[in-house]
N, C-alpha and C. Protein backbone atom coordinates (compact mmCIF):
# COMPACT_ATOMS: atom_id res chain seq x y z
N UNK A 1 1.55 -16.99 -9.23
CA UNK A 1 1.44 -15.75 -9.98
C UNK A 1 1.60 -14.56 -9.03
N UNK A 2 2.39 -13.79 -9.64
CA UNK A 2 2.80 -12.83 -8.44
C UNK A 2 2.51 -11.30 -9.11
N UNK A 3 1.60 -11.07 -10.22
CA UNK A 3 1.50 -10.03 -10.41
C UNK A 3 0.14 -9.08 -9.86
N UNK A 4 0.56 -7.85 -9.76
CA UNK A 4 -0.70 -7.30 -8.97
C UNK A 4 -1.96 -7.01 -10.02
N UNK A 5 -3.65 -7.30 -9.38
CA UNK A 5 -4.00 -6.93 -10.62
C UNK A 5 -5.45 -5.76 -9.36
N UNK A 6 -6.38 -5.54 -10.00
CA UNK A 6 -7.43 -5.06 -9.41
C UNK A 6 -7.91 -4.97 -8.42
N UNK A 7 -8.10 -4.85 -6.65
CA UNK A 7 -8.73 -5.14 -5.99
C UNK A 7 -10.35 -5.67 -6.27
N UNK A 8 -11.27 -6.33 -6.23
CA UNK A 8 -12.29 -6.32 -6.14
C UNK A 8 -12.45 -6.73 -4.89
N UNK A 9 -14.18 -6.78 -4.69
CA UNK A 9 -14.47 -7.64 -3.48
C UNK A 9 -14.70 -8.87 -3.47
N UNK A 10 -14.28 -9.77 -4.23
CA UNK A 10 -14.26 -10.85 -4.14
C UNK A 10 -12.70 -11.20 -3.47
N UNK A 11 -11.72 -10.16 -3.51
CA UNK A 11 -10.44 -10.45 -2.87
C UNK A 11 -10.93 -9.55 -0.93
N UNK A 12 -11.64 -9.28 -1.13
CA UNK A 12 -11.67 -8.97 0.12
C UNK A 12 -11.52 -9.65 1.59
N UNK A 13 -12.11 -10.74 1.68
CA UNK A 13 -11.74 -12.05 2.70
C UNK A 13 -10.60 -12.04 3.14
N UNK A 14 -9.57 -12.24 2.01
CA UNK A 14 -8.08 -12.93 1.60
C UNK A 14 -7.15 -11.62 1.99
N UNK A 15 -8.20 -10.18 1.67
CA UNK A 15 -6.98 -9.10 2.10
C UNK A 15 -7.39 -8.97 3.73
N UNK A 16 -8.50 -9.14 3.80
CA UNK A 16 -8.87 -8.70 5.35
C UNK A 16 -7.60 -9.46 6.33
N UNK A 17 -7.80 -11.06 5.69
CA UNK A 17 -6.64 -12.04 6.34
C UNK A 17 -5.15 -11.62 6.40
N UNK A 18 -5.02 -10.94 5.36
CA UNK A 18 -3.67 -10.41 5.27
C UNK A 18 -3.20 -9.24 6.26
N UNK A 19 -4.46 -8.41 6.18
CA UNK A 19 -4.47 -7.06 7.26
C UNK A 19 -4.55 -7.58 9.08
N UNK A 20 -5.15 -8.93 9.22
CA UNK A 20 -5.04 -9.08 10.48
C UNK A 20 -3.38 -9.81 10.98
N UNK A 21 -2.91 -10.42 9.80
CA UNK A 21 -1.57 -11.43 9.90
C UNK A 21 -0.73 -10.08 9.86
N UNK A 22 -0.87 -9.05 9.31
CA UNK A 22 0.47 -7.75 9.42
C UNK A 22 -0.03 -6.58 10.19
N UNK A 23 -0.98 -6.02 10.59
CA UNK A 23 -1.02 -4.95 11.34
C UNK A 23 -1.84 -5.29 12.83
N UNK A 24 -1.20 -4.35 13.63
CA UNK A 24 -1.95 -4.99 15.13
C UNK A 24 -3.57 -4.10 15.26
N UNK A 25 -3.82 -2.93 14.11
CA UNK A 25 -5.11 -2.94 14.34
C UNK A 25 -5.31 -2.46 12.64
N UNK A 26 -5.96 -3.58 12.09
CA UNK A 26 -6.43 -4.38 10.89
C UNK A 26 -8.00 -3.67 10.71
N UNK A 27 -7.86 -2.95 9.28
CA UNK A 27 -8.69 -2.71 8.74
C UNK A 27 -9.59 -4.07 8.45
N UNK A 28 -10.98 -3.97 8.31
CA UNK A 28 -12.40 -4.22 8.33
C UNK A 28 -12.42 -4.78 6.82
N UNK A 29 -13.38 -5.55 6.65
CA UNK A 29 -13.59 -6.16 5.10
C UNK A 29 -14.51 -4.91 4.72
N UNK A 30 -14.79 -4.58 5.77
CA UNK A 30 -16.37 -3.48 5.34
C UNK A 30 -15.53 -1.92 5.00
N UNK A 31 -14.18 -1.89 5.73
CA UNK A 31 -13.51 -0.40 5.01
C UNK A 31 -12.74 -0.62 4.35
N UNK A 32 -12.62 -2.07 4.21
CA UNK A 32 -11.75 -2.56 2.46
C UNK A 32 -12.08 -2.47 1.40
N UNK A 33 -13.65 -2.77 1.65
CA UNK A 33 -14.57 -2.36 0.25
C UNK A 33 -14.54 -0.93 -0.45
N UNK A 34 -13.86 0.13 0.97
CA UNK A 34 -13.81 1.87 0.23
C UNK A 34 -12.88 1.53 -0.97
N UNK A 35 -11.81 1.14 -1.36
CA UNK A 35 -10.94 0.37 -1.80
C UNK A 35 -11.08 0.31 -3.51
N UNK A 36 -12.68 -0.12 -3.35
CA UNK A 36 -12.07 -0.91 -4.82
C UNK A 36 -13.89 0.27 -5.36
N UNK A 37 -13.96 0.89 -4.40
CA UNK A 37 -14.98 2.24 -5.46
C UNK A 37 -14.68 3.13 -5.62
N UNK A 38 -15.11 4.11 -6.17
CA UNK A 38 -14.65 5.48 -6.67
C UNK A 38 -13.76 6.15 -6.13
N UNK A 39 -13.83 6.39 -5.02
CA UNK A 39 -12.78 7.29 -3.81
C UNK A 39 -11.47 6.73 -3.44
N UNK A 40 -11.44 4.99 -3.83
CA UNK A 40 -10.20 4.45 -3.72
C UNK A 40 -9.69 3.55 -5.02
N UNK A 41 -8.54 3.11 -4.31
CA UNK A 41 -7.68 2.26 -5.68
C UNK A 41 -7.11 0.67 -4.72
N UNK A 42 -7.41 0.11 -5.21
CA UNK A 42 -6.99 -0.67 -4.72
C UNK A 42 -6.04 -1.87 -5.46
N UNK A 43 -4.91 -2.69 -5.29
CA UNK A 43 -4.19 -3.67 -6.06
C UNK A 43 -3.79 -4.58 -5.08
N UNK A 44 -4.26 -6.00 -5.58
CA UNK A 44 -3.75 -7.78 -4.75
C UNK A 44 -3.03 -8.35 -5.80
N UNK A 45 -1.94 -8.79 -5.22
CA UNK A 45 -1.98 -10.21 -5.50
C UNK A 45 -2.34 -11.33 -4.39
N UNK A 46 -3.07 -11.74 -5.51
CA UNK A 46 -4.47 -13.30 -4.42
C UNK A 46 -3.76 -14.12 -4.24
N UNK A 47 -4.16 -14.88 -3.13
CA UNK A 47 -4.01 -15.89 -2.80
C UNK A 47 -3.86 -17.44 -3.84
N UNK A 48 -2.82 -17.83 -4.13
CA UNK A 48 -2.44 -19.42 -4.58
C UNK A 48 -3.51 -20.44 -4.48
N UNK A 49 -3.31 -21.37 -5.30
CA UNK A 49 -4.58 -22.28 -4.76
C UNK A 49 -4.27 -22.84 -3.58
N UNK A 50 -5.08 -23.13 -2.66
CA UNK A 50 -4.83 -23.61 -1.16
C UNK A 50 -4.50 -22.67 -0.04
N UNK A 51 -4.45 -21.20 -0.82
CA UNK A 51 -4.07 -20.53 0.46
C UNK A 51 -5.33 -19.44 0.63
N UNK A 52 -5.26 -19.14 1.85
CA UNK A 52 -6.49 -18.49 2.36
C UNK A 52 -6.33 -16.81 2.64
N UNK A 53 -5.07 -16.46 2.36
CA UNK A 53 -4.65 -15.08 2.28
C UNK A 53 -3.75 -14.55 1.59
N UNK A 54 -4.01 -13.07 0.88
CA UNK A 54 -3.60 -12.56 0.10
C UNK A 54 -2.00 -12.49 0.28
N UNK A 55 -1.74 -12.78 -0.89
CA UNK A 55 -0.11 -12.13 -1.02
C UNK A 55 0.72 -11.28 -0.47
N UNK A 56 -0.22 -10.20 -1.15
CA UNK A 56 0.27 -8.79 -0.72
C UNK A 56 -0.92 -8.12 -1.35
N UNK A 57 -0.78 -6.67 -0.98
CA UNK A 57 -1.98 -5.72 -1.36
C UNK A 57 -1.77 -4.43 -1.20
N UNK A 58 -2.23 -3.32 -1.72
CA UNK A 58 -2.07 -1.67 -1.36
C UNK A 58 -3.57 -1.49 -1.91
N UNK A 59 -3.72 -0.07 -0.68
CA UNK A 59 -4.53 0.65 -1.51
C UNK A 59 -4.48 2.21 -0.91
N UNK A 60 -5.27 2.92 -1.88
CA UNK A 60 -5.10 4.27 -1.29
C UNK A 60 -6.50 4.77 -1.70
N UNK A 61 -6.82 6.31 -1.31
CA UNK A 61 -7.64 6.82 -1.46
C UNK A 61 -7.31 7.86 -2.15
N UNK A 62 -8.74 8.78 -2.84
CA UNK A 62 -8.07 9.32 -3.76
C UNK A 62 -9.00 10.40 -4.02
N UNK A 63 -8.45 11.99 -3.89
CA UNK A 63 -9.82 13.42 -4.04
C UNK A 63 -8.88 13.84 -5.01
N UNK A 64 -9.77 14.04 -5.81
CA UNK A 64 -9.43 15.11 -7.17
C UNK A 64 -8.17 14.45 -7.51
N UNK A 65 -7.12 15.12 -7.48
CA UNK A 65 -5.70 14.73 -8.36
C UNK A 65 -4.76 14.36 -7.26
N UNK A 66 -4.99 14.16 -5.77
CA UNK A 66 -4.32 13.68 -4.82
C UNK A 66 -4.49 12.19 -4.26
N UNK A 67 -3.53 11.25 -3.83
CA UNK A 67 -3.90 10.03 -3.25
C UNK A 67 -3.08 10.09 -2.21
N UNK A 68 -3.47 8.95 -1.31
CA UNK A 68 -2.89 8.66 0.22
C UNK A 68 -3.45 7.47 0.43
N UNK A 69 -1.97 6.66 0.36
CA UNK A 69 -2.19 5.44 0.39
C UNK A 69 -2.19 4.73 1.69
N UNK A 70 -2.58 4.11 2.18
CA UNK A 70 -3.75 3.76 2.98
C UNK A 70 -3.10 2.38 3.71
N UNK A 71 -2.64 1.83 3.05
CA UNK A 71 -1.86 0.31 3.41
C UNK A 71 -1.07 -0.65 1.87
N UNK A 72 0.42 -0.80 2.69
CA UNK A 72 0.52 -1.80 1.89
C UNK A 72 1.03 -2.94 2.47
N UNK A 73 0.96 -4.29 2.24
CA UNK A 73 0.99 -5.14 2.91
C UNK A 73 1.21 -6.30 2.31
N UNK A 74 2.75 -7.40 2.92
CA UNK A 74 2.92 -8.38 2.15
C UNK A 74 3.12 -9.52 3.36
N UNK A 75 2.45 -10.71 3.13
CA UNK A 75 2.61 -11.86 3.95
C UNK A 75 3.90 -12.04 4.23
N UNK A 76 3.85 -12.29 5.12
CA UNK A 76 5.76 -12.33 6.20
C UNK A 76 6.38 -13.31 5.43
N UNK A 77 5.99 -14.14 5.12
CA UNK A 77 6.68 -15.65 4.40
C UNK A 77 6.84 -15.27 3.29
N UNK A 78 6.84 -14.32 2.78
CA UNK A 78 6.83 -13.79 1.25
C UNK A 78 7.28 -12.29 0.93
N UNK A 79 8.32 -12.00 2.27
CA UNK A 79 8.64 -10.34 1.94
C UNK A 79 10.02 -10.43 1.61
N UNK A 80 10.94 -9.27 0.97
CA UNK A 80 11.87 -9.48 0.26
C UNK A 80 11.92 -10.06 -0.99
N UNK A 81 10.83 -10.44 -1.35
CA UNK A 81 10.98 -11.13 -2.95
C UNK A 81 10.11 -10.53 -4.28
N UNK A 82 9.96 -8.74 -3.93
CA UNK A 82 9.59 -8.16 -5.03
C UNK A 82 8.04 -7.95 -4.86
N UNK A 83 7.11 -8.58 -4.37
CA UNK A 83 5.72 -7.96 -3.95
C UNK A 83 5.61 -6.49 -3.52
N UNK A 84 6.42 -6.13 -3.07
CA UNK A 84 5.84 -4.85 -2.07
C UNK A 84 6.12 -3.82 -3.22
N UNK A 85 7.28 -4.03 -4.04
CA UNK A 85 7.69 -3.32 -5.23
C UNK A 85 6.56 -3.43 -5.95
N UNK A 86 6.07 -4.44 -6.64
CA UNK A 86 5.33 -4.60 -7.31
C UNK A 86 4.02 -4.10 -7.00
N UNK A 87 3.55 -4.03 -6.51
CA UNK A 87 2.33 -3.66 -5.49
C UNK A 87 2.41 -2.06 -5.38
N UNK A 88 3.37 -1.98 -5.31
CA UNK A 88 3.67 0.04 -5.06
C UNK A 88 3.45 0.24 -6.38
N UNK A 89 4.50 -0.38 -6.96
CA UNK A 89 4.45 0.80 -8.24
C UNK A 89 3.44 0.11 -8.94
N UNK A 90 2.25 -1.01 -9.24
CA UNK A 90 1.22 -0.73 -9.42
C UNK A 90 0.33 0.22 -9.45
N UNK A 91 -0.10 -0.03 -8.11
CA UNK A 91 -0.83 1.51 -7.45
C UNK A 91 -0.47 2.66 -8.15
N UNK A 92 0.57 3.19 -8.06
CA UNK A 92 1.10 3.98 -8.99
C UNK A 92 0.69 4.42 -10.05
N UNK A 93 0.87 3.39 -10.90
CA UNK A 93 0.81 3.49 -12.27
C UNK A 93 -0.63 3.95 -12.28
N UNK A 94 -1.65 2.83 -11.66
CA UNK A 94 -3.13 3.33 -11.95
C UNK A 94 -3.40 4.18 -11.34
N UNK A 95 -3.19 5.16 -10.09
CA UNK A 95 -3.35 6.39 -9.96
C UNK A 95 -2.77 7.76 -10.82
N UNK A 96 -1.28 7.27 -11.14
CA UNK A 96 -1.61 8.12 -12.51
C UNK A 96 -2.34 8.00 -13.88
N UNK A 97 -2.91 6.90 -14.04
CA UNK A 97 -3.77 6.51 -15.21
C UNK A 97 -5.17 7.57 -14.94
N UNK A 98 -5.29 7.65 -13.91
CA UNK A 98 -6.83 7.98 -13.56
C UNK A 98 -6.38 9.92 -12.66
N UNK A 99 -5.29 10.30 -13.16
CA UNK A 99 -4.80 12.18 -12.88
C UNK A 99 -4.62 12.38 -11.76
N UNK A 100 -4.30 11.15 -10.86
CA UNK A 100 -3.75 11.14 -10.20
C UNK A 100 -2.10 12.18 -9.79
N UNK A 101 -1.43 13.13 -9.18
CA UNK A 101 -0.37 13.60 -9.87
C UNK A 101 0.51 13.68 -8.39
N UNK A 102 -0.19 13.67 -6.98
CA UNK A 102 0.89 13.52 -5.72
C UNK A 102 0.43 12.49 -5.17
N UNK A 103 1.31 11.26 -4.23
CA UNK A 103 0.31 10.38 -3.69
C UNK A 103 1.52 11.03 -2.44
N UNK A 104 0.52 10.53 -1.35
CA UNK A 104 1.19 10.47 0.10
C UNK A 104 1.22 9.49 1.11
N UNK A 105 1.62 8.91 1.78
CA UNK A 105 1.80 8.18 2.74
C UNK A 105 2.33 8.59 4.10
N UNK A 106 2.16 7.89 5.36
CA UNK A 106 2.89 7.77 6.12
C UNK A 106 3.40 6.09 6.06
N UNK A 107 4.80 5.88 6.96
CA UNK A 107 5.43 4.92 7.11
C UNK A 107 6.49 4.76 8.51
N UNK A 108 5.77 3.87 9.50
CA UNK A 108 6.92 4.24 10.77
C UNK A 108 8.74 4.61 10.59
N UNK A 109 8.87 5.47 11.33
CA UNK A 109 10.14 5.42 11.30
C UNK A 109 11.30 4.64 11.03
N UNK A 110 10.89 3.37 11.99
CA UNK A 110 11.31 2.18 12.37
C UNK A 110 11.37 1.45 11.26
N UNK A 111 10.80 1.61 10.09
CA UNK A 111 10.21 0.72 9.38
C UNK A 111 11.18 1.03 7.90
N UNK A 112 12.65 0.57 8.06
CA UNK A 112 13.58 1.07 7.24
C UNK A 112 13.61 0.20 6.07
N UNK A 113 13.49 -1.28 5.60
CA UNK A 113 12.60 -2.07 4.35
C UNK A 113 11.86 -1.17 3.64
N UNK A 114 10.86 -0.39 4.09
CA UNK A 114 9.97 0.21 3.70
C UNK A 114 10.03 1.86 3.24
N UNK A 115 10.25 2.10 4.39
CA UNK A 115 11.68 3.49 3.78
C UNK A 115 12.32 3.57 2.33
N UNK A 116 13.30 2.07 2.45
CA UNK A 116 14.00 2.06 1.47
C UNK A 116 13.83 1.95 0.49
N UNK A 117 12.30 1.12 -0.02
CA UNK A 117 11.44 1.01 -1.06
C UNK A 117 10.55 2.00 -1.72
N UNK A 118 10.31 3.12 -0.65
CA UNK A 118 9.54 3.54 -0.86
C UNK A 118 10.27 5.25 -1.63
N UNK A 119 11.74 5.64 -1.24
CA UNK A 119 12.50 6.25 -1.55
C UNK A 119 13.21 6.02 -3.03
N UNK A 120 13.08 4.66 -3.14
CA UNK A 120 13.69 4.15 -4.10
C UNK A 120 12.53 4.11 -5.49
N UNK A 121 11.09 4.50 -5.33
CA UNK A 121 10.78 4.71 -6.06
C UNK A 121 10.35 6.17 -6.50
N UNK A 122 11.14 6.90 -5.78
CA UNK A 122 11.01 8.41 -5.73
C UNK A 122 10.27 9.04 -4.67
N UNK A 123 9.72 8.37 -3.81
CA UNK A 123 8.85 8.99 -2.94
C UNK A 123 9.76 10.04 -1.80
N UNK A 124 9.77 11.32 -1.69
CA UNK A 124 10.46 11.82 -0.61
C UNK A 124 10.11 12.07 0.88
N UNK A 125 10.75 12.43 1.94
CA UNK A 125 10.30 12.69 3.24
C UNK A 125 9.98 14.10 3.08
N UNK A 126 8.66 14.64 3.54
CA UNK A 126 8.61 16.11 3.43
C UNK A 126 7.62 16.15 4.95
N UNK A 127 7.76 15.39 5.83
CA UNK A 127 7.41 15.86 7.35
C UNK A 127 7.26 14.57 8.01
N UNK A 128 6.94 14.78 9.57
CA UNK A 128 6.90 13.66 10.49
C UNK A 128 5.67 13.81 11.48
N UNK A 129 5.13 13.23 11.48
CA UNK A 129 3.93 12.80 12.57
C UNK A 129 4.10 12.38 14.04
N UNK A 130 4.12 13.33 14.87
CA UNK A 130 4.18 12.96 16.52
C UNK A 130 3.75 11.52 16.53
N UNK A 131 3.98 10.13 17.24
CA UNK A 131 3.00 9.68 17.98
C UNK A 131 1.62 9.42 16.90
N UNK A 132 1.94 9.15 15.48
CA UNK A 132 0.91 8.69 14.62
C UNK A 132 0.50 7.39 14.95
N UNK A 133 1.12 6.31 15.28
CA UNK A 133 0.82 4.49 15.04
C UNK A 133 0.86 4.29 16.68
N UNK A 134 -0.13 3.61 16.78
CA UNK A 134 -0.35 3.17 17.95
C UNK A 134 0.47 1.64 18.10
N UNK A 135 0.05 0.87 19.24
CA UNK A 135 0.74 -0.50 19.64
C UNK A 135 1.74 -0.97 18.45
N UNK A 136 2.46 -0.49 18.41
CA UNK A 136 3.12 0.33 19.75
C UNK A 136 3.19 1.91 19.03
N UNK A 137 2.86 2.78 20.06
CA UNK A 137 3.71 4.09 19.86
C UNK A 137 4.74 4.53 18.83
N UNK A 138 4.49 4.95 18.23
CA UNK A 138 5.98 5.71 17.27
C UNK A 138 5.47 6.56 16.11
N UNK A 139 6.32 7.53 15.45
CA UNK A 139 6.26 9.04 15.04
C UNK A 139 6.15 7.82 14.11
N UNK A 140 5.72 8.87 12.63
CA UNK A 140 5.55 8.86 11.40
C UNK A 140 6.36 9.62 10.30
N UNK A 141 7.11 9.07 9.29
CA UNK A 141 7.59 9.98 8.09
C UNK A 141 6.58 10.10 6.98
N UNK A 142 6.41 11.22 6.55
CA UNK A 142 5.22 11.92 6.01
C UNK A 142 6.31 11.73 4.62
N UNK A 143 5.32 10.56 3.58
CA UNK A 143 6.74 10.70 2.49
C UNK A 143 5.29 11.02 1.23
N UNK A 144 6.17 12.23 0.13
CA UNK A 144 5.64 12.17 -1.21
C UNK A 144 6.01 11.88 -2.51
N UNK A 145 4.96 11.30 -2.94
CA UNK A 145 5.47 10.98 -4.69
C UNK A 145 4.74 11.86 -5.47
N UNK A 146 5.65 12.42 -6.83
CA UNK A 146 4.91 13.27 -7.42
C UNK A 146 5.04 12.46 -9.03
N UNK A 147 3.80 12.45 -9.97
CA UNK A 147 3.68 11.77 -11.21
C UNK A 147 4.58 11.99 -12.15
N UNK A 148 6.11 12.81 -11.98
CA UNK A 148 6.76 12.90 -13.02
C UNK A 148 7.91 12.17 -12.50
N UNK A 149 8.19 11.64 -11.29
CA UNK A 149 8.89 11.04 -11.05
C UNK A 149 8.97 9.65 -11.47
N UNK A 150 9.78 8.97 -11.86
CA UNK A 150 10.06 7.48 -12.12
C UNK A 150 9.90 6.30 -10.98
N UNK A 151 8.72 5.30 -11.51
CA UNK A 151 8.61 4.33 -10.44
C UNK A 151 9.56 3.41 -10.81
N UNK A 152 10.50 3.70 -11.74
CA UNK A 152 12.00 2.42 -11.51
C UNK A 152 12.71 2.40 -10.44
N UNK A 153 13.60 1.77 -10.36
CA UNK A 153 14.57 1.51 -9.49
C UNK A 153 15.21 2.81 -9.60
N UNK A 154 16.30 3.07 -8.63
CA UNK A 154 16.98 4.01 -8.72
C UNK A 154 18.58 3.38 -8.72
């Protein structure tokens, strides 16, 4: 099953696992939990039977009518096949459910998969971050989505 549904903390374990298998410094089960309360949003798809880490996952945080999403993240053995899509424009959807109306991100430069996905669901470049991501080193594109834009394909 590959659809995204709720973060809770009962997926927390399975995303923590996911955050240490894709980023070299991996959010905490304990700041995953911001995630799935008031201030954040969070969306998994869980883990299969037999497997011990999440699919994929996003989440963002969220003041008044603004979000900034925070991480999204899909198991290496499983990228290219529509998760990360799915997973975005989740998020999405339920941050505009809840008046949500700009979300923001950063996304390495380098990181042109992600770029391309993330453009493709309307999100634009509107600045760059010196020296944002550590190990390794590299600038940041400062990209926004605004709620009247379309999370289809383009």
């Amino acid at each position: 099953m590959n659809n995204p549904t709720a973060l809770t903390e009962a997926h927390l374990p399975a995303v923590a696992a996911l955050e240490r298998l894709c980023f070299a410094e991996p959010w905490s089960e304990s700041a995953l939990k911001l995630l799935c309360h008031k201030t954040g949003l969070g969306v998994v798809i869980p883990p299969e039977e037999g497997e011990d880490t999440a699919r994929a996952y996003g989440g963002m945080t969220v003041v008044l009518d603004e979000g900034s999403i925070t991480n999204i993240a899909v198991r290496p053995d499983l990228r290219r096949l529509g998760l990360g899509r799915a997973v975005v424009t989740a998020l999405l959807e339920r941050a505009k459910a809840t008046g949500v109306t700009d979300v923001y991100l950063e996304v390495r430069v380098s990181n042109e998969p992600a770029i391309a996905l993330y453009r493709s669901l309307g999100f634009e470049t509107v600045g760059t971050r010196k020296n944002f991501y550590k190990l390794p080193t590299e600038d940041a594109y400062v990209m926004k989505w605004h709620a009247s834009e379309s999370t289809n394909e383009k």
